[in-house]
C-alpha atoms as a PDB file:
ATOM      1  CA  UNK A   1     107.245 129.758 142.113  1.00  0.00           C
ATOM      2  CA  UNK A   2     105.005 129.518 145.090  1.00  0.00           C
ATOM      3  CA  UNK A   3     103.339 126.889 147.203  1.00  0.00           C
ATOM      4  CA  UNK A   4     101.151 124.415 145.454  1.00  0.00           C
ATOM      5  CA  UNK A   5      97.325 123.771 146.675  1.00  0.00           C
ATOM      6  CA  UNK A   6      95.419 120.271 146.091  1.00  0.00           C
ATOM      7  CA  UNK A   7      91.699 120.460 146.922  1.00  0.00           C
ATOM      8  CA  UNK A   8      90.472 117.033 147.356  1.00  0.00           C
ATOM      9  CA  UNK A   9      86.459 116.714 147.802  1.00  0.00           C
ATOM     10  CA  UNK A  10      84.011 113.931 146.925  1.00  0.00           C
ATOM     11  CA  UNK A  11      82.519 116.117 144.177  1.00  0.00           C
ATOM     12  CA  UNK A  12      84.566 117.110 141.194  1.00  0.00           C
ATOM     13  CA  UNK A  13      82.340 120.205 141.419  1.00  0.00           C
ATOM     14  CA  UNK A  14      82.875 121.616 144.466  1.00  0.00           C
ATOM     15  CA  UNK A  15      86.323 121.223 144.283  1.00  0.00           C
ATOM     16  CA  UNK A  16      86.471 122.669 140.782  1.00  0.00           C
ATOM     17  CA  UNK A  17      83.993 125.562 142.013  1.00  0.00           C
ATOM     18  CA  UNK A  18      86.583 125.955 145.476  1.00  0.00           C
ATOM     19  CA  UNK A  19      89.669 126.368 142.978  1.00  0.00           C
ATOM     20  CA  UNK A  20      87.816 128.378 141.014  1.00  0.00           C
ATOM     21  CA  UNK A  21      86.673 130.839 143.703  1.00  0.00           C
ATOM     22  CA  UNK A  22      90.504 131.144 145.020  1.00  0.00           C
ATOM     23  CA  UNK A  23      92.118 131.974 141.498  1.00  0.00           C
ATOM     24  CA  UNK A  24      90.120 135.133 141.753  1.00  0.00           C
ATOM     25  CA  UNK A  25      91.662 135.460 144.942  1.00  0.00           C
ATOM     26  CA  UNK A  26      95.076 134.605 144.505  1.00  0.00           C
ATOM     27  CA  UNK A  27      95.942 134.123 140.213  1.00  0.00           C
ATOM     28  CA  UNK A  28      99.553 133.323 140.669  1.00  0.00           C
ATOM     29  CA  UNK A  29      99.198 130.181 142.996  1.00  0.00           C
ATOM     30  CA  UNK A  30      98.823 126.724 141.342  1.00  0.00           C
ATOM     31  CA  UNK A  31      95.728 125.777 142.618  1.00  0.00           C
ATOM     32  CA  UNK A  32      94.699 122.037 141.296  1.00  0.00           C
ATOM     33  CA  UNK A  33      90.861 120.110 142.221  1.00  0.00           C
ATOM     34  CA  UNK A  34      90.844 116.918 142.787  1.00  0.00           C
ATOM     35  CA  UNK A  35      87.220 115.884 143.509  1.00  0.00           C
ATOM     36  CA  UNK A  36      85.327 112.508 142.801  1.00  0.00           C
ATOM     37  CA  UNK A  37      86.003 109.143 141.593  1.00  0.00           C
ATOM     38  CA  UNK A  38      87.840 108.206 138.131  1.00  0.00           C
ATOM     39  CA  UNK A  39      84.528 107.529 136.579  1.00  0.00           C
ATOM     40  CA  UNK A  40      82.490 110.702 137.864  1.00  0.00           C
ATOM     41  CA  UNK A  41      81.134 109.282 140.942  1.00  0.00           C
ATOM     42  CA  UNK A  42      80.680 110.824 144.483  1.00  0.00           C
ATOM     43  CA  UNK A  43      83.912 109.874 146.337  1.00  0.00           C
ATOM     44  CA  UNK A  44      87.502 110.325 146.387  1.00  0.00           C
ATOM     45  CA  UNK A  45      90.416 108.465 144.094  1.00  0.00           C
ATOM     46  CA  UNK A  46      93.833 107.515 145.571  1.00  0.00           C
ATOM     47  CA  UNK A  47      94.713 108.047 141.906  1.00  0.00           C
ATOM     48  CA  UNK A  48      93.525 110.830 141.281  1.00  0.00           C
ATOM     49  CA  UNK A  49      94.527 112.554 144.485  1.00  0.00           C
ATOM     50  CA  UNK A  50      98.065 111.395 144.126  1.00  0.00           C
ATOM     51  CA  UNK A  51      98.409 112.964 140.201  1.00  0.00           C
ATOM     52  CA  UNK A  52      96.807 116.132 141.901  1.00  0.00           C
ATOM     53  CA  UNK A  53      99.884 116.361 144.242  1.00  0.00           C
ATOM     54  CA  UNK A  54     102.271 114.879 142.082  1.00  0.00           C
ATOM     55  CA  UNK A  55     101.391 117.392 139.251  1.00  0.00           C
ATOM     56  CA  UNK A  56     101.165 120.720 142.467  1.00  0.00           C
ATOM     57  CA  UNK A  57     104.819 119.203 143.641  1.00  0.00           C
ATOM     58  CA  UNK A  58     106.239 119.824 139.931  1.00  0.00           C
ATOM     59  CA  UNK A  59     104.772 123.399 139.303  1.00  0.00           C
ATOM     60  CA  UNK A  60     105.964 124.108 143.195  1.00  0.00           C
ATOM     61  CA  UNK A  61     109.376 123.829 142.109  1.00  0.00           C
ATOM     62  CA  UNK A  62     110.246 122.892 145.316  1.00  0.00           C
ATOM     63  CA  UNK A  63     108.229 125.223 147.677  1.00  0.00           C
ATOM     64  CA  UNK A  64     106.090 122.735 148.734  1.00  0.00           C
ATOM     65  CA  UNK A  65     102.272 121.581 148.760  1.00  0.00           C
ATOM     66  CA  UNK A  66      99.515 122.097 151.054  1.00  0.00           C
ATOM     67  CA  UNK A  67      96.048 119.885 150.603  1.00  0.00           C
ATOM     68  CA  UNK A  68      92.873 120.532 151.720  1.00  0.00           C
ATOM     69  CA  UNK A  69      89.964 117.607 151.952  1.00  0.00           C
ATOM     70  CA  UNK A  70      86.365 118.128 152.494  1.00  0.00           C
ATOM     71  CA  UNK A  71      84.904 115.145 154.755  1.00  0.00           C
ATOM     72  CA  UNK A  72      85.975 111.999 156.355  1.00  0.00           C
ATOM     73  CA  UNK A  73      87.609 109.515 153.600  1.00  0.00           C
ATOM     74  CA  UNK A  74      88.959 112.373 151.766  1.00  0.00           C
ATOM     75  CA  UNK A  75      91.302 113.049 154.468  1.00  0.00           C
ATOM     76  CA  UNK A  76      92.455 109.626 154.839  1.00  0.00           C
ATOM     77  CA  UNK A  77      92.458 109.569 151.237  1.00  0.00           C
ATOM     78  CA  UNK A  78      94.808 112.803 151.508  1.00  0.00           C
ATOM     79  CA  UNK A  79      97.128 110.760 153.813  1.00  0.00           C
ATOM     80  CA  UNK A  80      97.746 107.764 151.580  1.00  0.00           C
ATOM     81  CA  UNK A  81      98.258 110.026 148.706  1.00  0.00           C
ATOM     82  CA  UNK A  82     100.756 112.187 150.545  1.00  0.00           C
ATOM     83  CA  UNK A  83     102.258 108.118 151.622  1.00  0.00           C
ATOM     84  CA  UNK A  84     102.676 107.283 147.779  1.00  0.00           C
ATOM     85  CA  UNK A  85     104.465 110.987 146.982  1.00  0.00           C
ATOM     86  CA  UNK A  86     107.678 111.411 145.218  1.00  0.00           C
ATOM     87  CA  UNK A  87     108.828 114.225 148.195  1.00  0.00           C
ATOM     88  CA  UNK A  88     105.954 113.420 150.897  1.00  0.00           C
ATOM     89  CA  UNK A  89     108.043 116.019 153.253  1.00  0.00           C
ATOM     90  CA  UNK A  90     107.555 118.601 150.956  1.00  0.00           C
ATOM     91  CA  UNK A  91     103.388 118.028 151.419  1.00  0.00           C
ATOM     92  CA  UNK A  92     101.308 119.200 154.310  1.00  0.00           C
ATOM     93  CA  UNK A  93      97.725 118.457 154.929  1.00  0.00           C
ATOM     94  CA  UNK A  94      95.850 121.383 156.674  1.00  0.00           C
ATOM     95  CA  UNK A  95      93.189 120.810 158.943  1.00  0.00           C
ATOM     96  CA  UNK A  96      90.948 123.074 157.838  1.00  0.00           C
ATOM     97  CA  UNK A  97      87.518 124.142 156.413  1.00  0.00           C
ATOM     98  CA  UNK A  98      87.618 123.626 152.908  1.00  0.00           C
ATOM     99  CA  UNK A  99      86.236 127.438 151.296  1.00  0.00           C
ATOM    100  CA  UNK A 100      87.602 129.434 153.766  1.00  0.00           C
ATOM    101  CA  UNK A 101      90.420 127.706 154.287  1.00  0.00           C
ATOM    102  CA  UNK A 102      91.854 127.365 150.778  1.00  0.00           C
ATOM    103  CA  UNK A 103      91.290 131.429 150.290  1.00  0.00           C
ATOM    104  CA  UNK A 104      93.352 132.155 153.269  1.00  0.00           C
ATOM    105  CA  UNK A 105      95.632 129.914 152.064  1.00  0.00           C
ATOM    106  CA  UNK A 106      95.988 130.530 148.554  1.00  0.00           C
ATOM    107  CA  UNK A 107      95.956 134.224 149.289  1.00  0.00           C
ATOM    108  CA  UNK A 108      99.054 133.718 151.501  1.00  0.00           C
ATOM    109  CA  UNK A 109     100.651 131.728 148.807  1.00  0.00           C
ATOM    110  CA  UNK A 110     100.440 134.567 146.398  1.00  0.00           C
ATOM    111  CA  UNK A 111     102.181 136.769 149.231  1.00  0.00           C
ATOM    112  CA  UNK A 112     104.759 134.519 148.646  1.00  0.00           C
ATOM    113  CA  UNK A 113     104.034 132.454 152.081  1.00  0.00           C
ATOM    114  CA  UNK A 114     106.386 129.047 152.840  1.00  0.00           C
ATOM    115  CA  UNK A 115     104.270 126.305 152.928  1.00  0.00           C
ATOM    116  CA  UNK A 116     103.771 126.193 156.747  1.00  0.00           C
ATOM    117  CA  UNK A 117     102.689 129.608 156.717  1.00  0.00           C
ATOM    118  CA  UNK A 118     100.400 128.377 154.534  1.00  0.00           C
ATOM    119  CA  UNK A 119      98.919 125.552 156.078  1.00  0.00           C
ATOM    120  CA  UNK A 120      98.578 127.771 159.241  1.00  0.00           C
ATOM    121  CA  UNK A 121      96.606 130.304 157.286  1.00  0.00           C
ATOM    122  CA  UNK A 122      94.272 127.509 156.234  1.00  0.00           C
ATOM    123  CA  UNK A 123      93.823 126.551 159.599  1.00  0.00           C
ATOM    124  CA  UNK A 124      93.912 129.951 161.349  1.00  0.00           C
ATOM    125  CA  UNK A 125      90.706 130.610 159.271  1.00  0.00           C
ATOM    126  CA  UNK A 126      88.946 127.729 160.686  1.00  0.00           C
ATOM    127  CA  UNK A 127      89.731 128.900 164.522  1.00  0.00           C
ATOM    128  CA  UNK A 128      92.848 126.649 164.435  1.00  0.00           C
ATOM    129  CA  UNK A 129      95.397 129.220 165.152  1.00  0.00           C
ATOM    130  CA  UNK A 130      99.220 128.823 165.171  1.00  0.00           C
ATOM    131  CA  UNK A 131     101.238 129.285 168.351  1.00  0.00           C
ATOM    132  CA  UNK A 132     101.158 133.302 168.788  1.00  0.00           C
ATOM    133  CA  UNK A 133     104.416 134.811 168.902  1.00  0.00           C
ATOM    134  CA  UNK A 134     106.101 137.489 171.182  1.00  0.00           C
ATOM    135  CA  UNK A 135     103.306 140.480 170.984  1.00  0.00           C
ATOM    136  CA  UNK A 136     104.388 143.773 169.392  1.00  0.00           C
ATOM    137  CA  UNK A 137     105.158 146.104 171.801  1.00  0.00           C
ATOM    138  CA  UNK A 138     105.834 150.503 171.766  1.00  0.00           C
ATOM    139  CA  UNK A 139     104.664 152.751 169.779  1.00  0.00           C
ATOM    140  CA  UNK A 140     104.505 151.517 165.654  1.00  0.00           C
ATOM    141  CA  UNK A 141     106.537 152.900 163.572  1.00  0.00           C
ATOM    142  CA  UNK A 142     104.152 154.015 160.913  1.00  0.00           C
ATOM    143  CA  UNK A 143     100.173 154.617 161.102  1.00  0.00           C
ATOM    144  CA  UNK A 144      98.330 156.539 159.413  1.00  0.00           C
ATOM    145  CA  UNK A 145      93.358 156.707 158.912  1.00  0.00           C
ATOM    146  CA  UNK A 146      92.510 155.649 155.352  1.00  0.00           C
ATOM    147  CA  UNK A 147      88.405 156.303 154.955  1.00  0.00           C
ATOM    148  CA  UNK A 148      86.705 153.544 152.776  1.00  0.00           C
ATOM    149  CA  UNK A 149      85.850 155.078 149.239  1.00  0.00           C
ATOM    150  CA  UNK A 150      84.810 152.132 147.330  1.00  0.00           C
ATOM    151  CA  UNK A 151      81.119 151.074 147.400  1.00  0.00           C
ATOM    152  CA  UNK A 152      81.282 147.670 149.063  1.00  0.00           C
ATOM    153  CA  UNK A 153      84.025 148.845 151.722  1.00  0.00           C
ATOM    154  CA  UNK A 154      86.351 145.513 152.751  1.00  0.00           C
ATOM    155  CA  UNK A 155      84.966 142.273 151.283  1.00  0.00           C
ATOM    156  CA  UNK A 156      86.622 138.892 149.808  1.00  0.00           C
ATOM    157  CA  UNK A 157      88.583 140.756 146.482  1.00  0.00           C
ATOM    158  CA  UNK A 158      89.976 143.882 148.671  1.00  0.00           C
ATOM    159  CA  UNK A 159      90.799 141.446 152.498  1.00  0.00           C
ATOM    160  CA  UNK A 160      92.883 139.413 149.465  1.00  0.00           C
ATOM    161  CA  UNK A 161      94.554 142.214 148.148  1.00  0.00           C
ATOM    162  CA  UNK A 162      95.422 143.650 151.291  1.00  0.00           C
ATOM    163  CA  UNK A 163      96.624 140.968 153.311  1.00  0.00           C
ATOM    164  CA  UNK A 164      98.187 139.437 150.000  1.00  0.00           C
ATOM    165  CA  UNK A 165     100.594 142.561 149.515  1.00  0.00           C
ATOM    166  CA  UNK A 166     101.319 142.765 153.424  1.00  0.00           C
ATOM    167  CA  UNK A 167     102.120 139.305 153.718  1.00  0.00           C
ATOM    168  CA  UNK A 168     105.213 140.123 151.467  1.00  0.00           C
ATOM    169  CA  UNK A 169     106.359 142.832 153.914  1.00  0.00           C
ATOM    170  CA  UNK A 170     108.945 142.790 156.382  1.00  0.00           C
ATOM    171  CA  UNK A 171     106.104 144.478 159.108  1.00  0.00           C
ATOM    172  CA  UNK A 172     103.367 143.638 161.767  1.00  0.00           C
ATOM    173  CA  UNK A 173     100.398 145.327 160.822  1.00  0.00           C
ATOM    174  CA  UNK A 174      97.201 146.139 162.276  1.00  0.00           C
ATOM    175  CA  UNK A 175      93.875 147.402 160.817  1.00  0.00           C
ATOM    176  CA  UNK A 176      91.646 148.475 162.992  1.00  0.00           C
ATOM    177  CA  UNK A 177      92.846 146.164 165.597  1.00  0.00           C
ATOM    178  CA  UNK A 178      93.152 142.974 163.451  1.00  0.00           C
ATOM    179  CA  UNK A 179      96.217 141.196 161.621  1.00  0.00           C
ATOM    180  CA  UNK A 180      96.399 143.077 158.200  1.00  0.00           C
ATOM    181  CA  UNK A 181      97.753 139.852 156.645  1.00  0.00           C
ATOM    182  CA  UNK A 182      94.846 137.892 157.578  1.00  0.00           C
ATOM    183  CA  UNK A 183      91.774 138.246 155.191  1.00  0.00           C
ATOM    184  CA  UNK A 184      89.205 136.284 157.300  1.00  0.00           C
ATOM    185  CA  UNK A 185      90.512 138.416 160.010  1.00  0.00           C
ATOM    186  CA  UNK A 186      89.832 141.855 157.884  1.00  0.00           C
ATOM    187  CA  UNK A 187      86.482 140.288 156.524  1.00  0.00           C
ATOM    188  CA  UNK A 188      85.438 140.200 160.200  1.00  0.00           C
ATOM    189  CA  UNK A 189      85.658 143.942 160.166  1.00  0.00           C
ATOM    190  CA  UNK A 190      82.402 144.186 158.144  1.00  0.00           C
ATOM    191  CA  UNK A 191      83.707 147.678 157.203  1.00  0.00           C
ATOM    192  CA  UNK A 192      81.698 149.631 154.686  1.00  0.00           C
ATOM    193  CA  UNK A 193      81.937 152.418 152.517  1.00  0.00           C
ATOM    194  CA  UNK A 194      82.876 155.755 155.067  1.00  0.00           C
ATOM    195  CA  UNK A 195      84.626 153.770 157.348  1.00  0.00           C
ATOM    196  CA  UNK A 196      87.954 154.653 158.778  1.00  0.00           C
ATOM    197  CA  UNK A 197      90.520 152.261 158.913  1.00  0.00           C
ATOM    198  CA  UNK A 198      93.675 152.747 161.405  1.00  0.00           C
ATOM    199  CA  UNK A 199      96.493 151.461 160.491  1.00  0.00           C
ATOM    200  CA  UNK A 200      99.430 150.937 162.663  1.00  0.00           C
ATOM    201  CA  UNK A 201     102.779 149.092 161.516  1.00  0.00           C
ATOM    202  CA  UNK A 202     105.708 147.721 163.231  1.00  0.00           C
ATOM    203  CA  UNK A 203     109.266 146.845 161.679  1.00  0.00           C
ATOM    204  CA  UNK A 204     111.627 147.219 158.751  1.00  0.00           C
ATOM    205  CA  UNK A 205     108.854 147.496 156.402  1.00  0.00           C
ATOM    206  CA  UNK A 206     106.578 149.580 158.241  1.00  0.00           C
ATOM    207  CA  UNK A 207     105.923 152.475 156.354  1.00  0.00           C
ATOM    208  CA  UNK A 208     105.917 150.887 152.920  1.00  0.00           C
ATOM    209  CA  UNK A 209     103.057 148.472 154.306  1.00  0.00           C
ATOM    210  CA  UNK A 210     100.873 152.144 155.421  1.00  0.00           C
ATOM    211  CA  UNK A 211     101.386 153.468 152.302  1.00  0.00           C
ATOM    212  CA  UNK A 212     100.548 150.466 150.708  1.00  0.00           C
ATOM    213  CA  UNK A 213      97.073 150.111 152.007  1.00  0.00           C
ATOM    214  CA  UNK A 214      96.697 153.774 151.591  1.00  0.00           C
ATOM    215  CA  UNK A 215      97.112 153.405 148.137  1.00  0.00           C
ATOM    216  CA  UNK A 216      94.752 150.489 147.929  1.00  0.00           C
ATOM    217  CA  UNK A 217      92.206 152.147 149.438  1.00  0.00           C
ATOM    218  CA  UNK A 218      92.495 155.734 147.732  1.00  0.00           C
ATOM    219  CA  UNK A 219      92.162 153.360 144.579  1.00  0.00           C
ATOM    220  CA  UNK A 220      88.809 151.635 145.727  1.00  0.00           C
ATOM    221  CA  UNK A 221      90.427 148.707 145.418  1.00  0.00           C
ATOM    222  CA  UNK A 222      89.973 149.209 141.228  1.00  0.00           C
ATOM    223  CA  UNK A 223      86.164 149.333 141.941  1.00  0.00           C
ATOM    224  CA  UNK A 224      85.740 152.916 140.834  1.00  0.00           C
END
């Protein structure tokens, strides 16, 4: 199992077209739309909303929901829903903009994320960071230069798959001076084909997570 994601929007088409987007992103998370009104309309349904998380509780299996809302009454919407919920503990709305912030999050869910860690990924990728913890400090314990083979260097399918695997990983990791877990924040990079990409990792896990983006990127990321 792994967290649950509800997009709620006022147009069953966006948020079909958001969940959409993040399956190719993340293909293991239960990702469920809940756009428009019950009879196809522009707007949001308490009813509908509620199913949504209702139906994203039961395939959880108990590791929680987060939702995600587009504009104004489809986060009070959100609210009321997450009021009317069998387990409204186990639901967390994220404050958060909706595209990026469901592929953060759903890509953290299929790194097997707890919901909070979720929510926060959500939100980190709309500048709405979590508290920072203690910093890493000394030398890492792994780090190795990977140059970028693949033709489109680090966009949305290769940022998932890194910081998807890493997230899993008992280790800090840094890619050229970002947080390897965090796809927005390896997007950012802009790094192309012939680019070098240092990676340095801290803890238990450390060389397993070099070697894993090693791999990824000797592999062109399956684009060769």
């Amino acid at each position: 199992m792994t967290v649950g994601i509800v997009v709620v929007s006022h147009s069953s088409k966006i948020a079909e077209g958001a969940v959409e987007l993040a399956a190719q992103m993340a293909p293991d998370v239960g990702l469920v739309a809940a756009g428009g009104t019950d009879d196809g309309r522009i707007g949001t349904s308490l009813e509908k909303v509620l199913a949504a998380v209702e139906q994203s509780l039961a395939d959880a299996g108990g590791d929680g929901v987060v939702v995600l809302t587009d504009l104004g009454s489809a986060v009070m919407t959100a609210e009321s829903a997450v009021e009317f919920a069998s387990d409204p503990d186990a639901v967390q709305l994220a404050d958060a903009p909706l595209v990026e912030g469901l592929v953060a999050a759903a890509v953290a869910a299929q790194g097997g994320a707890a919901v909070v860690d979720v929510r926060q990924a959500a939100e980190a990728a709309g500048g709405v960071a979590p508290d920072a913890g203690p910093a890493v400090r000394g030398e890492p314990d792994a780090t190795a230069e990977f140059e970028l083979i693949n033709p489109m260097g680090i966009h949305a399918r290769p940022a998932a798959k890194i910081a998807g695997g890493l997230s899993g990983l008992d280790a800090e990791v840094t890619i050229n001076g970002v947080d390897g877990a965090s796809m927005m924040e390896l997007m950012a990079l802009a790094a192309g084909q012939g680019t070098n990409l240092h990676v340095e990792a801290h803890g238990a896990d450390a060389q397993k997570a070099v070697d894993y983006v090693g791999r990824l990127v000797e592999e062109g990321f399956g684009e060769l």
